[in-house]
PDB file of N, CA and C in Angstrom:
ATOM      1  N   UNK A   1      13.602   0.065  33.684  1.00  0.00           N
ATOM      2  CA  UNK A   1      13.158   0.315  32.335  1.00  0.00           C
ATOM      3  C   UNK A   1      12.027   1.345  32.401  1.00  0.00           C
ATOM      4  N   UNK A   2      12.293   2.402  31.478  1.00  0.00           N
ATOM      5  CA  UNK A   2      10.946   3.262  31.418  1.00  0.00           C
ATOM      6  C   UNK A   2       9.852   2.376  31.122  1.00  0.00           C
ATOM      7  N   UNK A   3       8.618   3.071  31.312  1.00  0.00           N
ATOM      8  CA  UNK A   3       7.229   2.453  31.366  1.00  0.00           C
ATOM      9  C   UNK A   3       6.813   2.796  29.929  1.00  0.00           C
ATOM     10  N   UNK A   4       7.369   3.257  28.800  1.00  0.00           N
ATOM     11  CA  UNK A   4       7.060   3.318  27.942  1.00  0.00           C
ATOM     12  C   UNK A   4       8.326   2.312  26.742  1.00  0.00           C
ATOM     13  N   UNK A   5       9.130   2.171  27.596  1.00  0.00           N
ATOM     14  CA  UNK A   5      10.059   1.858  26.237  1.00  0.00           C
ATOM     15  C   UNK A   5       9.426   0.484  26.498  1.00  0.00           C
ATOM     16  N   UNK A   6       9.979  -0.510  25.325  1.00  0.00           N
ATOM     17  CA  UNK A   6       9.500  -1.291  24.876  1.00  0.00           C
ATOM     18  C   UNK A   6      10.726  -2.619  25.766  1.00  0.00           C
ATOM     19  N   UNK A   7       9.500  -3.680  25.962  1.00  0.00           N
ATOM     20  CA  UNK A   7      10.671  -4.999  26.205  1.00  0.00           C
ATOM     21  C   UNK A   7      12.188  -5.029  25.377  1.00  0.00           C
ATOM     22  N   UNK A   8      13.144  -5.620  25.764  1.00  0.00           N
ATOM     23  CA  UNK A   8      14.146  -5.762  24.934  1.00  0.00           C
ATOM     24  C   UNK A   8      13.881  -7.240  23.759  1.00  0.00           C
ATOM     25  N   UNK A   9      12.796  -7.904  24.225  1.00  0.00           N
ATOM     26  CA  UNK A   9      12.464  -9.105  23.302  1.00  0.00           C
ATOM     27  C   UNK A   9      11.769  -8.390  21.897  1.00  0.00           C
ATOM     28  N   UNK A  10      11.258  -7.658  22.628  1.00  0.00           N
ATOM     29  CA  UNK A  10      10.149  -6.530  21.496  1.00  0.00           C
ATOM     30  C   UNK A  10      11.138  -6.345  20.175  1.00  0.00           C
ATOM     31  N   UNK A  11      11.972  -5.261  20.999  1.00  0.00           N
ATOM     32  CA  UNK A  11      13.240  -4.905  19.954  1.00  0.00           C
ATOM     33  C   UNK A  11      13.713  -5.551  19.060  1.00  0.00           C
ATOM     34  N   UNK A  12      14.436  -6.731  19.624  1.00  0.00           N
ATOM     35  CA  UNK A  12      14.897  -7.977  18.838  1.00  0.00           C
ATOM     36  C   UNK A  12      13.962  -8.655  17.932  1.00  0.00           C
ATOM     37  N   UNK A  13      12.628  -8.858  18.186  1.00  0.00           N
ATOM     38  CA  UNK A  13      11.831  -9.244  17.682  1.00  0.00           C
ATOM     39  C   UNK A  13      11.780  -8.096  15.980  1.00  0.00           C
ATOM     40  N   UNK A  14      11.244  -7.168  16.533  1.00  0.00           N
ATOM     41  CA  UNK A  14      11.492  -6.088  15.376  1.00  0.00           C
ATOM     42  C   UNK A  14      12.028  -5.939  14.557  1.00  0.00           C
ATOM     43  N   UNK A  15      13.556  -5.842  15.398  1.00  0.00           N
ATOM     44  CA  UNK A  15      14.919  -5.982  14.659  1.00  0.00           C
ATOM     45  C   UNK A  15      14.934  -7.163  13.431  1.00  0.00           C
ATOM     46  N   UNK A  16      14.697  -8.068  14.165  1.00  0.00           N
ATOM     47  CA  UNK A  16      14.767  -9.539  12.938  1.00  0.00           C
ATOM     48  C   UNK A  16      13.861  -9.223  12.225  1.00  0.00           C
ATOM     49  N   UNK A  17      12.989  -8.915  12.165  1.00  0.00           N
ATOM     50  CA  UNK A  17      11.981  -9.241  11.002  1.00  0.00           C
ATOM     51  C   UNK A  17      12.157  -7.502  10.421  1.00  0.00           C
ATOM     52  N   UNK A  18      12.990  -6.778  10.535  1.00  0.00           N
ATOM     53  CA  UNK A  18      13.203  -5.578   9.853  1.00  0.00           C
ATOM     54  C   UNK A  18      14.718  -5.727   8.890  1.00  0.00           C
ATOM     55  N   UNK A  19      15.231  -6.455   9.469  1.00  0.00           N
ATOM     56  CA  UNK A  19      16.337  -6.921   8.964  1.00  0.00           C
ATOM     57  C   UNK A  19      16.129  -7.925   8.190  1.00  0.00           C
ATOM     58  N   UNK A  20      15.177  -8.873   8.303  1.00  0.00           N
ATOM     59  CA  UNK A  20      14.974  -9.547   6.839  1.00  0.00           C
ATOM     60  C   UNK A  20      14.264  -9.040   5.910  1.00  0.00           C
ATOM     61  N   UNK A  21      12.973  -8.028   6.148  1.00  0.00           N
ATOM     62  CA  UNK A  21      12.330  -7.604   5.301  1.00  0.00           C
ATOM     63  C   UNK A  21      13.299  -6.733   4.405  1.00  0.00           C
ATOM     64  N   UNK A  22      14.288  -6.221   5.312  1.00  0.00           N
ATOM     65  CA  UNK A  22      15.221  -4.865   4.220  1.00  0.00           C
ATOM     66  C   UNK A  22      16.263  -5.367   3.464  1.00  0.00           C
ATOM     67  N   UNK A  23      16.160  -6.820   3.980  1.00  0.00           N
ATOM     68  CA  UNK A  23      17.721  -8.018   2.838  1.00  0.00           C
ATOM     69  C   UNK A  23      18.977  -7.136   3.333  1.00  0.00           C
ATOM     70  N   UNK A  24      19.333  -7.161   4.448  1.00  0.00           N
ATOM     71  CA  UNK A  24      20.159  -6.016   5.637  1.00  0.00           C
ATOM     72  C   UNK A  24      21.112  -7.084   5.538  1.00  0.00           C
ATOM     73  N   UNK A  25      22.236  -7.393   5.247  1.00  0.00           N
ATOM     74  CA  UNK A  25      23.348  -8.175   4.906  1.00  0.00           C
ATOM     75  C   UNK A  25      23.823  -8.986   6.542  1.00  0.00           C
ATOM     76  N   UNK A  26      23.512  -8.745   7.588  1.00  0.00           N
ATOM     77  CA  UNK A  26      23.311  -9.049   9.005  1.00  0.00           C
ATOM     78  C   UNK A  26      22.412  -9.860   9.124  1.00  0.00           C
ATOM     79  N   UNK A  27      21.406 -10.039   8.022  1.00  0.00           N
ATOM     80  CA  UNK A  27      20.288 -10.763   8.491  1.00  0.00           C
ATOM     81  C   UNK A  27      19.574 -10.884  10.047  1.00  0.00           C
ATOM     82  N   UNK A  28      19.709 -10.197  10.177  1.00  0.00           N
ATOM     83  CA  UNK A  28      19.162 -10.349  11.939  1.00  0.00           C
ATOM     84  C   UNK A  28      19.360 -11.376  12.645  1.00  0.00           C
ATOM     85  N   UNK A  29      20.834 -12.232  12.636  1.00  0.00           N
ATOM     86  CA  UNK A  29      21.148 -13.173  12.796  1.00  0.00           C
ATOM     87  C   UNK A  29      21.292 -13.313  14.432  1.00  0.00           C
ATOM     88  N   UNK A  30      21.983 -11.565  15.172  1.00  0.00           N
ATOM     89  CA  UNK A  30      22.023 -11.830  16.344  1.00  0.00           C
ATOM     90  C   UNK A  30      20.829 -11.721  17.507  1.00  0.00           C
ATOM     91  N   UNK A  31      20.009 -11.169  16.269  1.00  0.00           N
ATOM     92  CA  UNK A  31      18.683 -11.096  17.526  1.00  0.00           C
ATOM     93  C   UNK A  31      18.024 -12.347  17.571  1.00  0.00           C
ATOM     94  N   UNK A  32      17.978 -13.136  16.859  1.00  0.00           N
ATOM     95  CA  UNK A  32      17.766 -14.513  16.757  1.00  0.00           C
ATOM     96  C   UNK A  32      18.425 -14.813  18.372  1.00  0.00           C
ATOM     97  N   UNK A  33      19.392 -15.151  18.309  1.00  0.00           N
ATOM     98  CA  UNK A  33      20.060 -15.518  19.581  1.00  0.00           C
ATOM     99  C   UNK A  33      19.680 -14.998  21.056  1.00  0.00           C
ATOM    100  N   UNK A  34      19.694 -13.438  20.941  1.00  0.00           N
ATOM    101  CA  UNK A  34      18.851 -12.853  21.897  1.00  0.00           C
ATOM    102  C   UNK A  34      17.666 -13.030  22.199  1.00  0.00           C
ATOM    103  N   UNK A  35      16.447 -13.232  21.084  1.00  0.00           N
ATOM    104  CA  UNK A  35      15.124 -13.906  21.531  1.00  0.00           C
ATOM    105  C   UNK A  35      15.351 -15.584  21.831  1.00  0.00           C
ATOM    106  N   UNK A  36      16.053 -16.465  21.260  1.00  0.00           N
ATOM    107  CA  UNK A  36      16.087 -17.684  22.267  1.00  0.00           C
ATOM    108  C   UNK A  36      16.497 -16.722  23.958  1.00  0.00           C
ATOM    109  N   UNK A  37      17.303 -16.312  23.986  1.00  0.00           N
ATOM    110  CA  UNK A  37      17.771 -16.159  25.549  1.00  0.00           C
ATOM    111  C   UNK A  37      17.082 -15.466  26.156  1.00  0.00           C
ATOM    112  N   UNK A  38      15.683 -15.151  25.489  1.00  0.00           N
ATOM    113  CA  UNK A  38      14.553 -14.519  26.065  1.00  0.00           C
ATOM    114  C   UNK A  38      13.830 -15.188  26.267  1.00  0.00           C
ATOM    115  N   UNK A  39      13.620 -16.489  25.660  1.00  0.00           N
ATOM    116  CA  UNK A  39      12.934 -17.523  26.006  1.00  0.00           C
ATOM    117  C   UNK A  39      11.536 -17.174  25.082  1.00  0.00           C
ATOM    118  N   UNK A  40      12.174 -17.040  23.975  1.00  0.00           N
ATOM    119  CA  UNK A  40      10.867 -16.710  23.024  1.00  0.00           C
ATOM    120  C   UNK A  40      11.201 -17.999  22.318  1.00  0.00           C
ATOM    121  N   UNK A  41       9.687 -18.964  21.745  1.00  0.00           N
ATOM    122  CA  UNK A  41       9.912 -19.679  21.236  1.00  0.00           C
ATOM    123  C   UNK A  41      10.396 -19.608  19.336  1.00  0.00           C
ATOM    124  N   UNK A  42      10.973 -21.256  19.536  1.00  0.00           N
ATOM    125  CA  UNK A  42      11.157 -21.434  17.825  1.00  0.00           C
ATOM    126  C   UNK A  42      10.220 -20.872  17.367  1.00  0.00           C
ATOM    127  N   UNK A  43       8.994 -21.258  17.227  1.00  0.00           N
ATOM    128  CA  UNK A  43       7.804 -21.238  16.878  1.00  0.00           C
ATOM    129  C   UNK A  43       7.439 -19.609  16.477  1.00  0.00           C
ATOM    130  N   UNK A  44       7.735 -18.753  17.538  1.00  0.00           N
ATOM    131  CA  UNK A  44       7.258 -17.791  17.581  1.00  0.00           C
ATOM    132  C   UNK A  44       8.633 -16.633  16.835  1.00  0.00           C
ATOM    133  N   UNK A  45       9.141 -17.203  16.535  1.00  0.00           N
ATOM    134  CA  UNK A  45      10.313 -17.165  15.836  1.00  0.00           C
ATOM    135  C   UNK A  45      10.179 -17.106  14.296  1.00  0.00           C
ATOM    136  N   UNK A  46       9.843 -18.196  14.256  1.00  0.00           N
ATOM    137  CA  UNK A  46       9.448 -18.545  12.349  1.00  0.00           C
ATOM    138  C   UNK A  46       8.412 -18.050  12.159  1.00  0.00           C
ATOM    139  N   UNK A  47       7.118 -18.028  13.191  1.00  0.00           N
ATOM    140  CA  UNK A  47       6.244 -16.640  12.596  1.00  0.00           C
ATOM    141  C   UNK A  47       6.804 -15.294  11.994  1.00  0.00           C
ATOM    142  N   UNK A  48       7.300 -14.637  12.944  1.00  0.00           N
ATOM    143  CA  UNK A  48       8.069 -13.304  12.576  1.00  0.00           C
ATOM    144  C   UNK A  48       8.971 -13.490  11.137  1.00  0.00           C
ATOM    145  N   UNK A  49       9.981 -14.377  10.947  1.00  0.00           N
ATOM    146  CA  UNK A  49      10.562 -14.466   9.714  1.00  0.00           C
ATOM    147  C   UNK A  49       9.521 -15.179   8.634  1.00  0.00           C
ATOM    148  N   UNK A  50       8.567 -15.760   8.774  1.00  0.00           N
ATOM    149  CA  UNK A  50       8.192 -15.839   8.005  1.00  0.00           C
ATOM    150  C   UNK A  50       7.182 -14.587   7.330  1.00  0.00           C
ATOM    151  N   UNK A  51       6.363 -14.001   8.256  1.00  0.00           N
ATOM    152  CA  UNK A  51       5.672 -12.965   8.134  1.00  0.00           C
ATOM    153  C   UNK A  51       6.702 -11.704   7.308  1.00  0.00           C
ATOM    154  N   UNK A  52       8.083 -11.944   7.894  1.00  0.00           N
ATOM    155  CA  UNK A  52       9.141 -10.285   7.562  1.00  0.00           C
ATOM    156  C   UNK A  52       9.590 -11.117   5.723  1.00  0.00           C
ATOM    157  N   UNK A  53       9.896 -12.145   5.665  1.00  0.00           N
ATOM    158  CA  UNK A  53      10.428 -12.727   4.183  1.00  0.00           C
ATOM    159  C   UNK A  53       9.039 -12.332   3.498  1.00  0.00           C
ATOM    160  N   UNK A  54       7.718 -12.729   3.725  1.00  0.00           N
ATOM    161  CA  UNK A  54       6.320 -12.670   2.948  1.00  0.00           C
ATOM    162  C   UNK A  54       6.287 -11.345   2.762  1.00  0.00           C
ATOM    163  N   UNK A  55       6.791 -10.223   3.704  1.00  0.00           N
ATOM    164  CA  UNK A  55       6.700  -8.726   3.312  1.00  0.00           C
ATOM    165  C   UNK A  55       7.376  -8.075   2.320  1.00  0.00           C
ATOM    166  N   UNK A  56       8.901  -9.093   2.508  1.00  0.00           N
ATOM    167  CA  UNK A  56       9.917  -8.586   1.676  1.00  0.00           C
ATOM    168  C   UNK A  56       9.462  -8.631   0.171  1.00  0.00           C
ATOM    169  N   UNK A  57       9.563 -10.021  -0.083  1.00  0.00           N
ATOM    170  CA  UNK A  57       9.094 -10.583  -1.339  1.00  0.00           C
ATOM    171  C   UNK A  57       7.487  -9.964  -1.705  1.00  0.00           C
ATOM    172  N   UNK A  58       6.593  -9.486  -0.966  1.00  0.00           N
ATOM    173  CA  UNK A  58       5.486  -9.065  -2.019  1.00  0.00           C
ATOM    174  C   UNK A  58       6.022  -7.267  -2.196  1.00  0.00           C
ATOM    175  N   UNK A  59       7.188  -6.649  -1.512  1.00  0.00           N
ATOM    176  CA  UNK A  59       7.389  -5.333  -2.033  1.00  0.00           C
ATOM    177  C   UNK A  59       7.856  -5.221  -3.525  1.00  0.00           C
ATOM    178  N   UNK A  60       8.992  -6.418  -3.296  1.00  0.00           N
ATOM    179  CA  UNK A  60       9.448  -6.985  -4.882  1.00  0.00           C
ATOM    180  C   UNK A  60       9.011  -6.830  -5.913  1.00  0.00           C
ATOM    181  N   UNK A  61       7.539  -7.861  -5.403  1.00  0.00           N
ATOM    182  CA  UNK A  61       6.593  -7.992  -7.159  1.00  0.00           C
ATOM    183  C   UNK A  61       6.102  -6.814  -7.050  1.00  0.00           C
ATOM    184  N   UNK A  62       5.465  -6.079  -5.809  1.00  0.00           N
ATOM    185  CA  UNK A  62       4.931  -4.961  -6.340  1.00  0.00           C
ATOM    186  C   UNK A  62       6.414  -3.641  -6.908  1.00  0.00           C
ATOM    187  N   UNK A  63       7.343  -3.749  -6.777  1.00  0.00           N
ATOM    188  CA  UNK A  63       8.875  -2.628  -7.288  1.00  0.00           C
ATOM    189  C   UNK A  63       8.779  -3.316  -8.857  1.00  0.00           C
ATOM    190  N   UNK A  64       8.684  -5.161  -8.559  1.00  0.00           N
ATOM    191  CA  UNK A  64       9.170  -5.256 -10.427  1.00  0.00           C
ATOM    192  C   UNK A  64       7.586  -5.030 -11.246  1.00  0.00           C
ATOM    193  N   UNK A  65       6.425  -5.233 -10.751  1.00  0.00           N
ATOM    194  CA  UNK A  65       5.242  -4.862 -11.527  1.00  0.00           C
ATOM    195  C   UNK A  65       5.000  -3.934 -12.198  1.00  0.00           C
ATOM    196  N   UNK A  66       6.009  -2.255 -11.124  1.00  0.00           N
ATOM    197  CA  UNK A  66       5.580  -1.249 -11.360  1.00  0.00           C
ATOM    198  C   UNK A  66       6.604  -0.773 -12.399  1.00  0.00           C
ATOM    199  N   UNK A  67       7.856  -1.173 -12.067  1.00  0.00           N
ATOM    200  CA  UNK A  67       8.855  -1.037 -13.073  1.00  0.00           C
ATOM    201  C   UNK A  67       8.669  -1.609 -14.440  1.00  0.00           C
ATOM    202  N   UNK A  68       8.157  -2.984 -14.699  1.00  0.00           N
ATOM    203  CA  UNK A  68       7.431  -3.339 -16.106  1.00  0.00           C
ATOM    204  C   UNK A  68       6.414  -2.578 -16.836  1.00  0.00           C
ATOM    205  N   UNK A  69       5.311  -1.961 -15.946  1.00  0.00           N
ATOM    206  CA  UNK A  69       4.493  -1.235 -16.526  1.00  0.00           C
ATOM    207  C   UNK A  69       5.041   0.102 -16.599  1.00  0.00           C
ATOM    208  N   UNK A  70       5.711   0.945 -16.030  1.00  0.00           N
ATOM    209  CA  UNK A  70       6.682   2.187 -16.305  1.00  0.00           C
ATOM    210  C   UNK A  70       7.711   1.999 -17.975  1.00  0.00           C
ATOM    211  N   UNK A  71       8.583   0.686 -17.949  1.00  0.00           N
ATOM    212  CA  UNK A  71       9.090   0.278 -19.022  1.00  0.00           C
ATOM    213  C   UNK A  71       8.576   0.120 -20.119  1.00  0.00           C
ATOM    214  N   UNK A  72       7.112   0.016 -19.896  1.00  0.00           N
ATOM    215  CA  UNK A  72       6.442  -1.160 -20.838  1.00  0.00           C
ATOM    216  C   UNK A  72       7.087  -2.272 -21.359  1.00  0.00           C
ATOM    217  N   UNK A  73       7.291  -3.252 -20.146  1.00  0.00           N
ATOM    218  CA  UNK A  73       8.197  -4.149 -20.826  1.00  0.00           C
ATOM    219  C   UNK A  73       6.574  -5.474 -20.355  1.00  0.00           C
ATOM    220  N   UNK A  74       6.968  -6.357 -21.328  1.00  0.00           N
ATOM    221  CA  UNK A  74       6.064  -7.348 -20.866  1.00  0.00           C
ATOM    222  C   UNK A  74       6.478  -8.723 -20.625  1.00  0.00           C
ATOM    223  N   UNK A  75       6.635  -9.271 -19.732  1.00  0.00           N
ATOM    224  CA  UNK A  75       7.574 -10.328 -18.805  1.00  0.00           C
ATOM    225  C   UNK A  75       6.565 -11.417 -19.059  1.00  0.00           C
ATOM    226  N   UNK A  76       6.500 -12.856 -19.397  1.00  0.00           N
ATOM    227  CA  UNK A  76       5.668 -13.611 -19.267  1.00  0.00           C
ATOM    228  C   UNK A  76       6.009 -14.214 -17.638  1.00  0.00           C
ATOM    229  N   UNK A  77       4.694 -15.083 -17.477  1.00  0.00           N
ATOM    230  CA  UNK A  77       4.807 -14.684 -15.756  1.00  0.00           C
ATOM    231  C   UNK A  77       5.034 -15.966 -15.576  1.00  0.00           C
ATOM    232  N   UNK A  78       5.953 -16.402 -14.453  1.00  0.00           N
ATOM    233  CA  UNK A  78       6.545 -17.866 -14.047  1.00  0.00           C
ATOM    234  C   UNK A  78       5.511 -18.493 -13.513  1.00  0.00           C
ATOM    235  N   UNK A  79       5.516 -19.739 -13.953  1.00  0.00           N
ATOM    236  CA  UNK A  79       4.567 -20.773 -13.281  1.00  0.00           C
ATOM    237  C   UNK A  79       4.812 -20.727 -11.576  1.00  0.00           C
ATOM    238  N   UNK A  80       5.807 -21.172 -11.228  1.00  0.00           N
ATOM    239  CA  UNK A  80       6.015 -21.128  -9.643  1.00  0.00           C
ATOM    240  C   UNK A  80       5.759 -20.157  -8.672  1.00  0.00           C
ATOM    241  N   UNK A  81       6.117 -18.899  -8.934  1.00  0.00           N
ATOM    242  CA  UNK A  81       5.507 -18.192  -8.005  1.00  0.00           C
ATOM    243  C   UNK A  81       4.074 -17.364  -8.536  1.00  0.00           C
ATOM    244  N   UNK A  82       2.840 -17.027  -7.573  1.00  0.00           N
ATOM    245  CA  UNK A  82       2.029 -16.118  -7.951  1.00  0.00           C
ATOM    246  C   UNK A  82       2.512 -15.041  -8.338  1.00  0.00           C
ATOM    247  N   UNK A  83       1.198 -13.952  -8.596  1.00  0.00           N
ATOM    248  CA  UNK A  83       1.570 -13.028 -10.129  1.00  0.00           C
ATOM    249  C   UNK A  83       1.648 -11.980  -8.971  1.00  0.00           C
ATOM    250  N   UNK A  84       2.302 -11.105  -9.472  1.00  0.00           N
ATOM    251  CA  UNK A  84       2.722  -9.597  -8.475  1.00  0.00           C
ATOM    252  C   UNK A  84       1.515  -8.825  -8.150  1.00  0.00           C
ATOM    253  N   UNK A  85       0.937  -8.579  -7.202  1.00  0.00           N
ATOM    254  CA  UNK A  85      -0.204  -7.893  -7.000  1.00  0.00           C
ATOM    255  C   UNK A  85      -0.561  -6.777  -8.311  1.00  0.00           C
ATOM    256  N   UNK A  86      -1.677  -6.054  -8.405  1.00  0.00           N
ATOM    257  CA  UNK A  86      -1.890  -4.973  -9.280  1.00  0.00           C
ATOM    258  C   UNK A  86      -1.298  -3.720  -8.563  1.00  0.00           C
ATOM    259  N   UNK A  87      -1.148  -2.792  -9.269  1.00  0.00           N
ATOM    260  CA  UNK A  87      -0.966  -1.339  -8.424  1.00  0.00           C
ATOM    261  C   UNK A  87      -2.297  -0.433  -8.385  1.00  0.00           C
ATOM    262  N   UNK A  88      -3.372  -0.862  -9.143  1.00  0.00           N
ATOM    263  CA  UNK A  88      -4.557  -0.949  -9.300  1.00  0.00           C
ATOM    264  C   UNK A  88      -5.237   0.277  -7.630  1.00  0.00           C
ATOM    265  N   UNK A  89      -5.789   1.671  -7.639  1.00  0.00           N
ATOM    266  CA  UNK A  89      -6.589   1.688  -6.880  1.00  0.00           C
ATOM    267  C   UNK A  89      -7.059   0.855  -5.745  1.00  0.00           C
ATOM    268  N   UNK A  90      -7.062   0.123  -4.754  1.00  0.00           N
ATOM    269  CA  UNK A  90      -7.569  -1.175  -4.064  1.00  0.00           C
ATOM    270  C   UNK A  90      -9.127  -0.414  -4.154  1.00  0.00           C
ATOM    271  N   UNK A  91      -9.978  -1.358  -4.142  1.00  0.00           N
ATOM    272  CA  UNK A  91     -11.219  -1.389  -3.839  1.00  0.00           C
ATOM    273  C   UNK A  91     -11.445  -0.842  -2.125  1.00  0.00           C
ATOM    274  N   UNK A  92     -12.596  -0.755  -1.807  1.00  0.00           N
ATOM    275  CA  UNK A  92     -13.260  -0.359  -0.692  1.00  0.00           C
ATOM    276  C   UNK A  92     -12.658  -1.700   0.493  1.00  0.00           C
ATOM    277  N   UNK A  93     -12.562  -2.888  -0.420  1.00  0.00           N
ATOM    278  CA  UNK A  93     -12.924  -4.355   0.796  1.00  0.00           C
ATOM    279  C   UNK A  93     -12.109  -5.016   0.640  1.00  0.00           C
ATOM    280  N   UNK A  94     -10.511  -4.323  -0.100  1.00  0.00           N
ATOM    281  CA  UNK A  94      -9.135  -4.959  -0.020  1.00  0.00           C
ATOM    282  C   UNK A  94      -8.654  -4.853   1.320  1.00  0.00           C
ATOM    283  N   UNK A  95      -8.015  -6.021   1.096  1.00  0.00           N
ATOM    284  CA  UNK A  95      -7.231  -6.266   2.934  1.00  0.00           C
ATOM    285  C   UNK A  95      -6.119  -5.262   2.753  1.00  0.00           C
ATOM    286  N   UNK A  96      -5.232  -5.186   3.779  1.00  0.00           N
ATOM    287  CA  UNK A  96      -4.115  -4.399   4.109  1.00  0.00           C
ATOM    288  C   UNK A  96      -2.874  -4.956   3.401  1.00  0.00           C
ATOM    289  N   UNK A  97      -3.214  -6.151   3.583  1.00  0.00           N
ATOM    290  CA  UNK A  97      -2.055  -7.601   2.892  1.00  0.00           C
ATOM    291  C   UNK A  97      -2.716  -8.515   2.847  1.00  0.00           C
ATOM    292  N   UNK A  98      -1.884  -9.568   2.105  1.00  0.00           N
ATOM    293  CA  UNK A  98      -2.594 -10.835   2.477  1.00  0.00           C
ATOM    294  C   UNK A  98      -1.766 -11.788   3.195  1.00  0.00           C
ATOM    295  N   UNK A  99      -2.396 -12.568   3.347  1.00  0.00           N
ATOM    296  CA  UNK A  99      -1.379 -13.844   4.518  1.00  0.00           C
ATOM    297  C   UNK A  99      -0.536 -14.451   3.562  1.00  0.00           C
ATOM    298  N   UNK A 100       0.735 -14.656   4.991  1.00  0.00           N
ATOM    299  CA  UNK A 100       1.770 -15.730   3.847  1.00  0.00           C
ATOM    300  C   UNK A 100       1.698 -16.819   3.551  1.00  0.00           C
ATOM    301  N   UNK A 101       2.379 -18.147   2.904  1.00  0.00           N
ATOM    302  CA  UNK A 101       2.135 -18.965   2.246  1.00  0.00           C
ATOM    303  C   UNK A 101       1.931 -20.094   3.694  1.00  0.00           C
ATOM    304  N   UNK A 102       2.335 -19.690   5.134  1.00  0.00           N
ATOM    305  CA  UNK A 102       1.844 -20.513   5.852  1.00  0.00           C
ATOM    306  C   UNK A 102       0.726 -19.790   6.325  1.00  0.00           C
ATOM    307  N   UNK A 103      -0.123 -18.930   5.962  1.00  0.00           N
ATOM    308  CA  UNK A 103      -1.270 -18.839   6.642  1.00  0.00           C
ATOM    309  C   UNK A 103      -0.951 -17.710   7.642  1.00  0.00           C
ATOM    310  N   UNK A 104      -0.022 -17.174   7.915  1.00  0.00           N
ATOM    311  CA  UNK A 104       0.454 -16.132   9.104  1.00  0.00           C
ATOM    312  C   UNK A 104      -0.025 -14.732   8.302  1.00  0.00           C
ATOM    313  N   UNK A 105      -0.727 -13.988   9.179  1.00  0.00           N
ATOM    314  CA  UNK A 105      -1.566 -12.367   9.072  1.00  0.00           C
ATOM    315  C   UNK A 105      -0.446 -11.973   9.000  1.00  0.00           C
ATOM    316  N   UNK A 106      -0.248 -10.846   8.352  1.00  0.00           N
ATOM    317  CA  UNK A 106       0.977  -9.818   8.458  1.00  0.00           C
ATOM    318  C   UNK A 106       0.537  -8.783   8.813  1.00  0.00           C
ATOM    319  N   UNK A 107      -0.571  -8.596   9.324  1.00  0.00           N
ATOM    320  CA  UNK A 107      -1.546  -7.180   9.529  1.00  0.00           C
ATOM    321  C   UNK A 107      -2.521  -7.243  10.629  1.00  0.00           C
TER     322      UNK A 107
END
């Protein structure tokens, strides 16, 4: 292996959580399989999908936020999930993201 390319767990790792973030109809179902046979844990597993689903879903609210305010349409906002970020300038001391609903950094 070159000294620069990347592990093949790396890849797979990538792969899955690029493939869920993009709703890729494959779901990254086979790299799943390949990181068990890498001996990467469950654990370290459901981090990555959970971190790549938390990415997916806040591009969402921020695509339908921006599309409501482009429309001017005004959506009352569902109790169950939180409200779609602002598109708002960020301040000086906004994070990059925020963590997902288990607590996992995406950044």
């Amino acid at each position: 292996m070159a000294e620069s390319a990347l592990h093949p767990s790396i890849v797979a790792l990538v792969s899955l959580a690029a493939n869920i973030a993009a709703s890729h109809p494959k779901k990254g179902l086979c790299q799943i399989e390949r990181l068990r046979g890498f001996g990467i844990s469950e654990e370290q597993i459901a981090m990555a999908v959970d971190i790549a689903r938390h990415i997916r879903d806040e591009a969402g609210q921020m695509l339908d936020a921006a599309f409501d305010e482009e429309a001017k349409l005004t959506v009352a906002p569902q109790t169950a999930v939180s409200p779609a970020p602002t598109l708002d300038k960020p301040s000086a001391k906004a994070a990059c993201c925020t963590p997902t609903a288990k607590g996992n950094a995406c950044c």
